[in-house]
PDB file of N, CA and C in Angstrom:
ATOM      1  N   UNK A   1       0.758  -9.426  -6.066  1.00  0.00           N
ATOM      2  CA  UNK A   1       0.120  -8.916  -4.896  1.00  0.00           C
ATOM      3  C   UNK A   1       0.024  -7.409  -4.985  1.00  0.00           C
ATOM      4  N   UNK A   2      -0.556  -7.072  -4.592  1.00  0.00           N
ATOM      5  CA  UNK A   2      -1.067  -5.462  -4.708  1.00  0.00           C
ATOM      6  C   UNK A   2      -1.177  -4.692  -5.745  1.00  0.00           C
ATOM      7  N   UNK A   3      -2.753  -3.848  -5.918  1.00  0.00           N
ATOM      8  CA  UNK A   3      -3.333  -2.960  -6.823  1.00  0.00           C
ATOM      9  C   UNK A   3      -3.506  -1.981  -6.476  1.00  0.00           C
ATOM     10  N   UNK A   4      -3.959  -1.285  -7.678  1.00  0.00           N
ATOM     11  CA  UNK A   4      -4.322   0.145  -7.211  1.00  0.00           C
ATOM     12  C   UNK A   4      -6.113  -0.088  -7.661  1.00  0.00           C
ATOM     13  N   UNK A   5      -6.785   0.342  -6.694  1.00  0.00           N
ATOM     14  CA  UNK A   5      -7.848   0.672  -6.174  1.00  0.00           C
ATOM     15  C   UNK A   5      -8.961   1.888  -6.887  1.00  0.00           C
ATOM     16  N   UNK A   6      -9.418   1.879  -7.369  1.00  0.00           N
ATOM     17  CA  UNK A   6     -10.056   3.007  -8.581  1.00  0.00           C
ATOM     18  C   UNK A   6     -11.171   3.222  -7.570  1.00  0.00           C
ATOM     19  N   UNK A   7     -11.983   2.193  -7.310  1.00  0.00           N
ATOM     20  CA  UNK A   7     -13.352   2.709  -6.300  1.00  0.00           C
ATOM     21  C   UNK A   7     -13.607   2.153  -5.177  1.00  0.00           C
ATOM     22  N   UNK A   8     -13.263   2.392  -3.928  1.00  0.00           N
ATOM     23  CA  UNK A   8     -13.744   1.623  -2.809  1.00  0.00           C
ATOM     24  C   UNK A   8     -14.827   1.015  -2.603  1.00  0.00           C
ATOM     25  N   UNK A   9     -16.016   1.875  -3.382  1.00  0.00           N
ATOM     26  CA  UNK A   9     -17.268   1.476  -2.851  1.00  0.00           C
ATOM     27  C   UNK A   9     -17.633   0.084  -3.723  1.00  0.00           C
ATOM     28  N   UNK A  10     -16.971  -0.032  -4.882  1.00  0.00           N
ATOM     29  CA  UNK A  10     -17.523  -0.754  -6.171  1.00  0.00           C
ATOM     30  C   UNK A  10     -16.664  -2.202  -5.661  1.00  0.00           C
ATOM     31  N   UNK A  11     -15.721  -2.341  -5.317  1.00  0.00           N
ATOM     32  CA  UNK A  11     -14.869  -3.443  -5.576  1.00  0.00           C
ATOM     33  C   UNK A  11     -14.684  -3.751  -4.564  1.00  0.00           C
ATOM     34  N   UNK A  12     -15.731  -4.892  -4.344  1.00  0.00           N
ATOM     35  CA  UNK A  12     -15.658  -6.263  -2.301  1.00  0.00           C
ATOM     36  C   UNK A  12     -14.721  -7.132  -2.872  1.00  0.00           C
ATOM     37  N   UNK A  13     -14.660  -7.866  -3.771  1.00  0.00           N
ATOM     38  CA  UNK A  13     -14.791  -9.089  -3.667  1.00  0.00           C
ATOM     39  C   UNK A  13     -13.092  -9.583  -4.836  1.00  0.00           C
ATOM     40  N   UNK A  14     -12.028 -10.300  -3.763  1.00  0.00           N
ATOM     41  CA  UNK A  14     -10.908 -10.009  -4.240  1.00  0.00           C
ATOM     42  C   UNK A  14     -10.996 -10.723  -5.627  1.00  0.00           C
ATOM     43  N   UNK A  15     -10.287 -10.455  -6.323  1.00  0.00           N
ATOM     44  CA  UNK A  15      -9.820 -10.643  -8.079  1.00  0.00           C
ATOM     45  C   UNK A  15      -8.774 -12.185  -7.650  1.00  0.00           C
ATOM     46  N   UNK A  16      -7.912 -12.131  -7.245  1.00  0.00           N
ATOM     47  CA  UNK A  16      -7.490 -13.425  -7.149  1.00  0.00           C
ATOM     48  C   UNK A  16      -8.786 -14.696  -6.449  1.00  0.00           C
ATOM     49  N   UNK A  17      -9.300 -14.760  -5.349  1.00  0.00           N
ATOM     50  CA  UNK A  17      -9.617 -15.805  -4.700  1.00  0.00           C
ATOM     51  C   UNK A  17     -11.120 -15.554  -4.557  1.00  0.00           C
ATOM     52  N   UNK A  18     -11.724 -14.540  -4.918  1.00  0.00           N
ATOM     53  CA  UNK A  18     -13.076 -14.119  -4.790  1.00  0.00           C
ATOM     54  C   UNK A  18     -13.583 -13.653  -3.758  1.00  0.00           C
ATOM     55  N   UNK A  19     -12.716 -13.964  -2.406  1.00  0.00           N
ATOM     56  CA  UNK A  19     -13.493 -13.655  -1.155  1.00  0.00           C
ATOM     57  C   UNK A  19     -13.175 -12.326  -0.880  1.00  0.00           C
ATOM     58  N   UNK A  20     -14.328 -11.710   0.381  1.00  0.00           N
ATOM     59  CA  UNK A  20     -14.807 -10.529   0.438  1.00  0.00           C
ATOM     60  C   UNK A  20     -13.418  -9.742   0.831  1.00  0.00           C
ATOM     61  N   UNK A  21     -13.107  -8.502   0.715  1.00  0.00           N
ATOM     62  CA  UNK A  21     -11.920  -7.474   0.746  1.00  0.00           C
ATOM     63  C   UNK A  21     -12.883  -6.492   1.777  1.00  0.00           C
ATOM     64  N   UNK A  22     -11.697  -6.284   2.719  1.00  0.00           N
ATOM     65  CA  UNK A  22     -12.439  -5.465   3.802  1.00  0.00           C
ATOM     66  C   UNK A  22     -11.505  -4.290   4.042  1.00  0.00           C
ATOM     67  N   UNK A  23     -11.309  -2.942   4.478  1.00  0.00           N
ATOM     68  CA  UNK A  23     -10.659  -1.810   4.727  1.00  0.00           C
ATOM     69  C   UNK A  23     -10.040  -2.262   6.035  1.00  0.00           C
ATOM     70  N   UNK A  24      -8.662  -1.703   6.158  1.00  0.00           N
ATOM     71  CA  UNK A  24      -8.024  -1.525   7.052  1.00  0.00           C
ATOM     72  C   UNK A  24      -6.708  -0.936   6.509  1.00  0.00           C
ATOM     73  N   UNK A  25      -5.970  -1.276   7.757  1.00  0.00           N
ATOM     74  CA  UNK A  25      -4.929  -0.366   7.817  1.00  0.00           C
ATOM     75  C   UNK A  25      -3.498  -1.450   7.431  1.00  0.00           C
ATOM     76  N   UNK A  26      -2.123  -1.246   6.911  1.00  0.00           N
ATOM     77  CA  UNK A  26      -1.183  -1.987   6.796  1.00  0.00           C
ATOM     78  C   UNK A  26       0.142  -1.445   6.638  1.00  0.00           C
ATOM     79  N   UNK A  27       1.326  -2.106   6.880  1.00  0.00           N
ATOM     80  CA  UNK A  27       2.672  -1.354   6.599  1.00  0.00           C
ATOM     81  C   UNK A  27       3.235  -2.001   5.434  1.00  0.00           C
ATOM     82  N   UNK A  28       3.557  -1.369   4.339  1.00  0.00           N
ATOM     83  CA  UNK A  28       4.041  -1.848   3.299  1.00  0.00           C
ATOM     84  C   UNK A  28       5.323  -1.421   2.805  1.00  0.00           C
ATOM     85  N   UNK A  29       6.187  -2.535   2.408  1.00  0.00           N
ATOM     86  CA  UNK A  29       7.590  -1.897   2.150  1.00  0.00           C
ATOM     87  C   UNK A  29       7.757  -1.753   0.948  1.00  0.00           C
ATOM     88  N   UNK A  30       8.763  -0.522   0.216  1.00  0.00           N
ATOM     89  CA  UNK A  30       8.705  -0.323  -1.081  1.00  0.00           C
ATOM     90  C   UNK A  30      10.604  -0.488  -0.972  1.00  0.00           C
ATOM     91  N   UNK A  31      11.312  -1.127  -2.103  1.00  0.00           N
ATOM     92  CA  UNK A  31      12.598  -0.642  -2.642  1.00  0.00           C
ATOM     93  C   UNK A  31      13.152  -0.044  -3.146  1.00  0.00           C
ATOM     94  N   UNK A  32      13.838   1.227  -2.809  1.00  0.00           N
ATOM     95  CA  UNK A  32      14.570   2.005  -3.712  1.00  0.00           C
ATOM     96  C   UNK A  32      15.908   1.504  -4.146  1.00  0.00           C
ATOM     97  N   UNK A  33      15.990   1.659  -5.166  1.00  0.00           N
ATOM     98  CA  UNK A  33      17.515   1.246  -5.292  1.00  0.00           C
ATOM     99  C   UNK A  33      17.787   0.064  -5.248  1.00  0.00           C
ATOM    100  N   UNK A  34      19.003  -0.004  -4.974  1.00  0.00           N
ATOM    101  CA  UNK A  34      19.915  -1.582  -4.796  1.00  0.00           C
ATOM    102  C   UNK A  34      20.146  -1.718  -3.240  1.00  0.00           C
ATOM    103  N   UNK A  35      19.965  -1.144  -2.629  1.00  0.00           N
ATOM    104  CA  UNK A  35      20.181  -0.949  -0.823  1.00  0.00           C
ATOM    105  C   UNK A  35      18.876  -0.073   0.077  1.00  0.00           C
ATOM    106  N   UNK A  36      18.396  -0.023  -0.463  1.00  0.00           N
ATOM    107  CA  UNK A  36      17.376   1.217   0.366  1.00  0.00           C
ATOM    108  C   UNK A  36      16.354   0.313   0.342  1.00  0.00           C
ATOM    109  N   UNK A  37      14.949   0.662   1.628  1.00  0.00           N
ATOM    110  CA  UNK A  37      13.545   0.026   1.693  1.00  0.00           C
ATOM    111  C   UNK A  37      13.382   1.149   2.667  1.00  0.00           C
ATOM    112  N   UNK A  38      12.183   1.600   2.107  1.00  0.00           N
ATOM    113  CA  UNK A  38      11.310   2.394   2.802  1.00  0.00           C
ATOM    114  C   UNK A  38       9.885   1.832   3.007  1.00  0.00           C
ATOM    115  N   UNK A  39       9.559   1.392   4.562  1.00  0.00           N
ATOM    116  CA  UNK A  39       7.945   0.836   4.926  1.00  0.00           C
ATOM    117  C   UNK A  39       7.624   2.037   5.383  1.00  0.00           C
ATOM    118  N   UNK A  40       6.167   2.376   4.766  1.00  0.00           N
ATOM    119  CA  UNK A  40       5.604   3.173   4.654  1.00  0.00           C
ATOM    120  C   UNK A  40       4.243   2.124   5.869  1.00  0.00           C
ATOM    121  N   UNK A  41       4.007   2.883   7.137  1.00  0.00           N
ATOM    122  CA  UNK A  41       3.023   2.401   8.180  1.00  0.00           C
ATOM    123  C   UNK A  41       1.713   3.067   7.869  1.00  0.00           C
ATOM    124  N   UNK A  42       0.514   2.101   8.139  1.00  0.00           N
ATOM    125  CA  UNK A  42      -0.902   2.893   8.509  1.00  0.00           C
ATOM    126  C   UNK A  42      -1.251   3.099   6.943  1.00  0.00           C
ATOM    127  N   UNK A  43      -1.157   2.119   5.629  1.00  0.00           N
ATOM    128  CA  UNK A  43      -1.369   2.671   4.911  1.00  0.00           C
ATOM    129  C   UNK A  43      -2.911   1.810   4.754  1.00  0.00           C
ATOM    130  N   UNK A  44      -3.811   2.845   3.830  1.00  0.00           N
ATOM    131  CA  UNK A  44      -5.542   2.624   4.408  1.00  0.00           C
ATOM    132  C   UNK A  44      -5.381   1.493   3.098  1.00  0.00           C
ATOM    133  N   UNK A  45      -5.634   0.377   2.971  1.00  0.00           N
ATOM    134  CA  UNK A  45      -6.048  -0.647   1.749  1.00  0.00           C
ATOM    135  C   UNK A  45      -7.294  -1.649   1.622  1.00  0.00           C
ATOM    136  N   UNK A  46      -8.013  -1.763   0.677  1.00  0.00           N
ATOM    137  CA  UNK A  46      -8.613  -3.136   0.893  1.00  0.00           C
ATOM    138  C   UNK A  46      -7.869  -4.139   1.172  1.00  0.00           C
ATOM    139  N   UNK A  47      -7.926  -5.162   2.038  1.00  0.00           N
ATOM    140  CA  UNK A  47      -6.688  -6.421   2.172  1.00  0.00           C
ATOM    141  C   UNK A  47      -8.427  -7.399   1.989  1.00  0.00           C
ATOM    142  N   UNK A  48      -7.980  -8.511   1.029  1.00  0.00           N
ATOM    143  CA  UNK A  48      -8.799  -9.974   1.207  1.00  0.00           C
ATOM    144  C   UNK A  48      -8.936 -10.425   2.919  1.00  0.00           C
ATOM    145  N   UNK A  49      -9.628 -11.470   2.899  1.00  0.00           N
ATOM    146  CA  UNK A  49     -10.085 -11.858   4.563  1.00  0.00           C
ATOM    147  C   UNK A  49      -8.971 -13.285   4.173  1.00  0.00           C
ATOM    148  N   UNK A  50      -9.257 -13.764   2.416  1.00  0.00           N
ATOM    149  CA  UNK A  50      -8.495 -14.878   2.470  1.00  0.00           C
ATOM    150  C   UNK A  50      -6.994 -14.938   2.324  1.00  0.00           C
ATOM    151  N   UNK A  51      -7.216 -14.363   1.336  1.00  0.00           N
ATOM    152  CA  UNK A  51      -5.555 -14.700   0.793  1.00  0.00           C
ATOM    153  C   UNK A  51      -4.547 -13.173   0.669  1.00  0.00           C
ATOM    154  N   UNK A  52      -3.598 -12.901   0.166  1.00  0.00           N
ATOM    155  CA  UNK A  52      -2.651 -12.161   0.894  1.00  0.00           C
ATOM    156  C   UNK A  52      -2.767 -10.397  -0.120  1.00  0.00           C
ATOM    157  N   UNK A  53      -3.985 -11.009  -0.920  1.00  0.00           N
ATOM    158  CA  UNK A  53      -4.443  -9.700  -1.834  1.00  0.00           C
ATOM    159  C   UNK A  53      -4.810  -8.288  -1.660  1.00  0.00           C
ATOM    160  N   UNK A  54      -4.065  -7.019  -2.255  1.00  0.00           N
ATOM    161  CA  UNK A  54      -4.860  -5.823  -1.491  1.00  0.00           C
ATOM    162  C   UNK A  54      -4.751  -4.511  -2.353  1.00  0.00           C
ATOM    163  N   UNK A  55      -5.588  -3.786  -2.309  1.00  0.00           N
ATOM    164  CA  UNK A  55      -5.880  -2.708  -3.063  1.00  0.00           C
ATOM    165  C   UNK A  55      -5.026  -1.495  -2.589  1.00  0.00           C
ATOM    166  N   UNK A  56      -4.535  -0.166  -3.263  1.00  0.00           N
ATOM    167  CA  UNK A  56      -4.505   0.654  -2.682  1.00  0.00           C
ATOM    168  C   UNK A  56      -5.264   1.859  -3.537  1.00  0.00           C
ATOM    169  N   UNK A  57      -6.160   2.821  -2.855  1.00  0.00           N
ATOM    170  CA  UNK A  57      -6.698   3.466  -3.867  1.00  0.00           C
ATOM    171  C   UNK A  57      -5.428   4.493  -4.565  1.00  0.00           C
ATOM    172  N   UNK A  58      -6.186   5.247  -5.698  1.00  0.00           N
ATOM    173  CA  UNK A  58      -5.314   5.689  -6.482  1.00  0.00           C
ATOM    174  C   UNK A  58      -4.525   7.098  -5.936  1.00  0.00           C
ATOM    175  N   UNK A  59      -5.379   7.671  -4.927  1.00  0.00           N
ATOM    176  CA  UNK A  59      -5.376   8.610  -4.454  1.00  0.00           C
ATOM    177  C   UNK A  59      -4.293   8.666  -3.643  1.00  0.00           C
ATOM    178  N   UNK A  60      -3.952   7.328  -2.724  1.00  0.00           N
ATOM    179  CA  UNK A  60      -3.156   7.468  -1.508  1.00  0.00           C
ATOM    180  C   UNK A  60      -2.181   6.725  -2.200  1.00  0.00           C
ATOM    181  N   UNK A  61      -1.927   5.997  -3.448  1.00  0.00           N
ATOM    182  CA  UNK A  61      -1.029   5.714  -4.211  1.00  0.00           C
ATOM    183  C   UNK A  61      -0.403   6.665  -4.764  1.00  0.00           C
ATOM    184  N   UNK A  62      -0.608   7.897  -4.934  1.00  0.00           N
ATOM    185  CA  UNK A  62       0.255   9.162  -5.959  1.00  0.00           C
ATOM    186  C   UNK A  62       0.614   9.997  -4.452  1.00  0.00           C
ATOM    187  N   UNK A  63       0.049   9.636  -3.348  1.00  0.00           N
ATOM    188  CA  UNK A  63       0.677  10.086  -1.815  1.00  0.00           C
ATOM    189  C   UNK A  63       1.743   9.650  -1.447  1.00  0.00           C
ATOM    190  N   UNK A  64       2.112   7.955  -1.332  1.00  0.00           N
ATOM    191  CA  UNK A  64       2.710   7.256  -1.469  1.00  0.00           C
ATOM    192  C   UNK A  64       4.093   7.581  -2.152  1.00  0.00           C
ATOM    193  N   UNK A  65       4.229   7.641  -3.654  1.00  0.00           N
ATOM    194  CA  UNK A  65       5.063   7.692  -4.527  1.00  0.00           C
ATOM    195  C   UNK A  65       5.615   9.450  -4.092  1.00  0.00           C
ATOM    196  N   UNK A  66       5.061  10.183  -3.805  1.00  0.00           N
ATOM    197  CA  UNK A  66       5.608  11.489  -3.432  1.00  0.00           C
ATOM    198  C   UNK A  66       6.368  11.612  -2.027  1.00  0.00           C
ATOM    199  N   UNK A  67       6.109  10.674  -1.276  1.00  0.00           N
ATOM    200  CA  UNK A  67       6.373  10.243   0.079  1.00  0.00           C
ATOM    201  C   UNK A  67       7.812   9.597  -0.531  1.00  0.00           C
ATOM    202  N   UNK A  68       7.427   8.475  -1.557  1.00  0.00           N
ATOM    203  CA  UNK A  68       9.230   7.888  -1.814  1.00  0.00           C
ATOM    204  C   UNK A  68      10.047   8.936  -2.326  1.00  0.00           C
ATOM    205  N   UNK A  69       9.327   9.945  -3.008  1.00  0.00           N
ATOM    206  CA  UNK A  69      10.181  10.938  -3.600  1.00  0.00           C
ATOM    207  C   UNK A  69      11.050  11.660  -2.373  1.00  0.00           C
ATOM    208  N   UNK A  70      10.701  11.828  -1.797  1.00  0.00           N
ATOM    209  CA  UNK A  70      11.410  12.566  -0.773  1.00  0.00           C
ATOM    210  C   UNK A  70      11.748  11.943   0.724  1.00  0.00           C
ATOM    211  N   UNK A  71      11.701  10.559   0.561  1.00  0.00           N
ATOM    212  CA  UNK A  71      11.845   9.828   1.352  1.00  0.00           C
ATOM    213  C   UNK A  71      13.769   9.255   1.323  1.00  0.00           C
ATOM    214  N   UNK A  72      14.182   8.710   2.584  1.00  0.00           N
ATOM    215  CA  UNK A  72      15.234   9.186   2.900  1.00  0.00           C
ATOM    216  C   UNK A  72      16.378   7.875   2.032  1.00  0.00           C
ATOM    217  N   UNK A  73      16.412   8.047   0.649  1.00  0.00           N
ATOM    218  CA  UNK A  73      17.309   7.470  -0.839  1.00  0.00           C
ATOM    219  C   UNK A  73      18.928   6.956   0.019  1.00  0.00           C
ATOM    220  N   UNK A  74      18.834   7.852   1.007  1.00  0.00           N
ATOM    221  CA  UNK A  74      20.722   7.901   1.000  1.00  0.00           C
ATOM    222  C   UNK A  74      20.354   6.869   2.388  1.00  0.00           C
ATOM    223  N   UNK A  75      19.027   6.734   3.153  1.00  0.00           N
ATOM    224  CA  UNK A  75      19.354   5.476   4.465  1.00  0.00           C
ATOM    225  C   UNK A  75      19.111   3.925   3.697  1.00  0.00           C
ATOM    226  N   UNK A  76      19.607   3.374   4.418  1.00  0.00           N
ATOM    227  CA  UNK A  76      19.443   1.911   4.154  1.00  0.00           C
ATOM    228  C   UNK A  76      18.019   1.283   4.384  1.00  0.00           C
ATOM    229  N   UNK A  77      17.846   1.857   5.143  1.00  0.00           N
ATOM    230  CA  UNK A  77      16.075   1.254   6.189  1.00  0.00           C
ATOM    231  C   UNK A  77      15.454   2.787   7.012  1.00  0.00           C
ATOM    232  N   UNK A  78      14.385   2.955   6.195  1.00  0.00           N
ATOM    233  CA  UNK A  78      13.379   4.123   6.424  1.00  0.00           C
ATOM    234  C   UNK A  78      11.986   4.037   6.640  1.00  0.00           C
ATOM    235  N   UNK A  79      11.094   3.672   7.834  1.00  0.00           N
ATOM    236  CA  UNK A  79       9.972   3.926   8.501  1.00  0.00           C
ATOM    237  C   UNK A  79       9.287   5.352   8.183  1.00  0.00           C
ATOM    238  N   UNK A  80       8.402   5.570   7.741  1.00  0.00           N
ATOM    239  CA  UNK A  80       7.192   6.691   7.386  1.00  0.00           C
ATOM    240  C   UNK A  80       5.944   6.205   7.737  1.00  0.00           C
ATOM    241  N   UNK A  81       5.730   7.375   8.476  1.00  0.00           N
ATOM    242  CA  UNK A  81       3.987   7.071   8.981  1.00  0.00           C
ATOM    243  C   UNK A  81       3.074   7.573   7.982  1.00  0.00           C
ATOM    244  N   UNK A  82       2.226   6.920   7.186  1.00  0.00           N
ATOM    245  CA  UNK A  82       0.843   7.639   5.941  1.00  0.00           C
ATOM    246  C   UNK A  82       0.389   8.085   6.922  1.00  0.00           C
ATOM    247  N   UNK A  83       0.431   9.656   7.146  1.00  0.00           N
ATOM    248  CA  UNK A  83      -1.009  10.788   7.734  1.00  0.00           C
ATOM    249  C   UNK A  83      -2.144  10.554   6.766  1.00  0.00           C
ATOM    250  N   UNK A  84      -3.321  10.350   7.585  1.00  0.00           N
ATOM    251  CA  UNK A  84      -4.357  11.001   6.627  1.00  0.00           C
ATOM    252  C   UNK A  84      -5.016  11.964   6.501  1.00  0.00           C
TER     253      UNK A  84
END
């Protein structure tokens, strides 16, 4: 489940199930460590209409990963809002 996204405009139609991929918004959780999860809210993705498939472009993916960088390693459970 989840990619990284190279062109919004180019890529409808999901890679697993074929059906159409539409923009919106989602909260996605990432694991640090052996104890840590940081959900990162409001993040912009293609998500499928069918099945549970979703893009993130590459752009707000290297946002993302700089966000875990300095995201809070030493809590157990950490909420971040993606600004855009």
């Amino acid at each position: 489940m989840g990619g990284r996204l190279e062109d919004k405009e180019k890529i409808m139609k999901c890679t697993q199930c074929g059906a159409m991929m539409e923009a919106r918004k989602t909260d996605l959780p990432f694991k640090l460590g052996d104890r840590a999860i940081v959900i990162i809210r409001s993040v912009p993705v293609l998500e499928c209409r069918s099945c549970t498939e979703y893009l993130v472009a590459d752009d707000d993916m290297q946002r993302i990963e700089k966000m875990l960088e300095r995201g809070a390693a030493d809590a157990e459970l950490a909420v971040i809002q993606f600004a855009a």
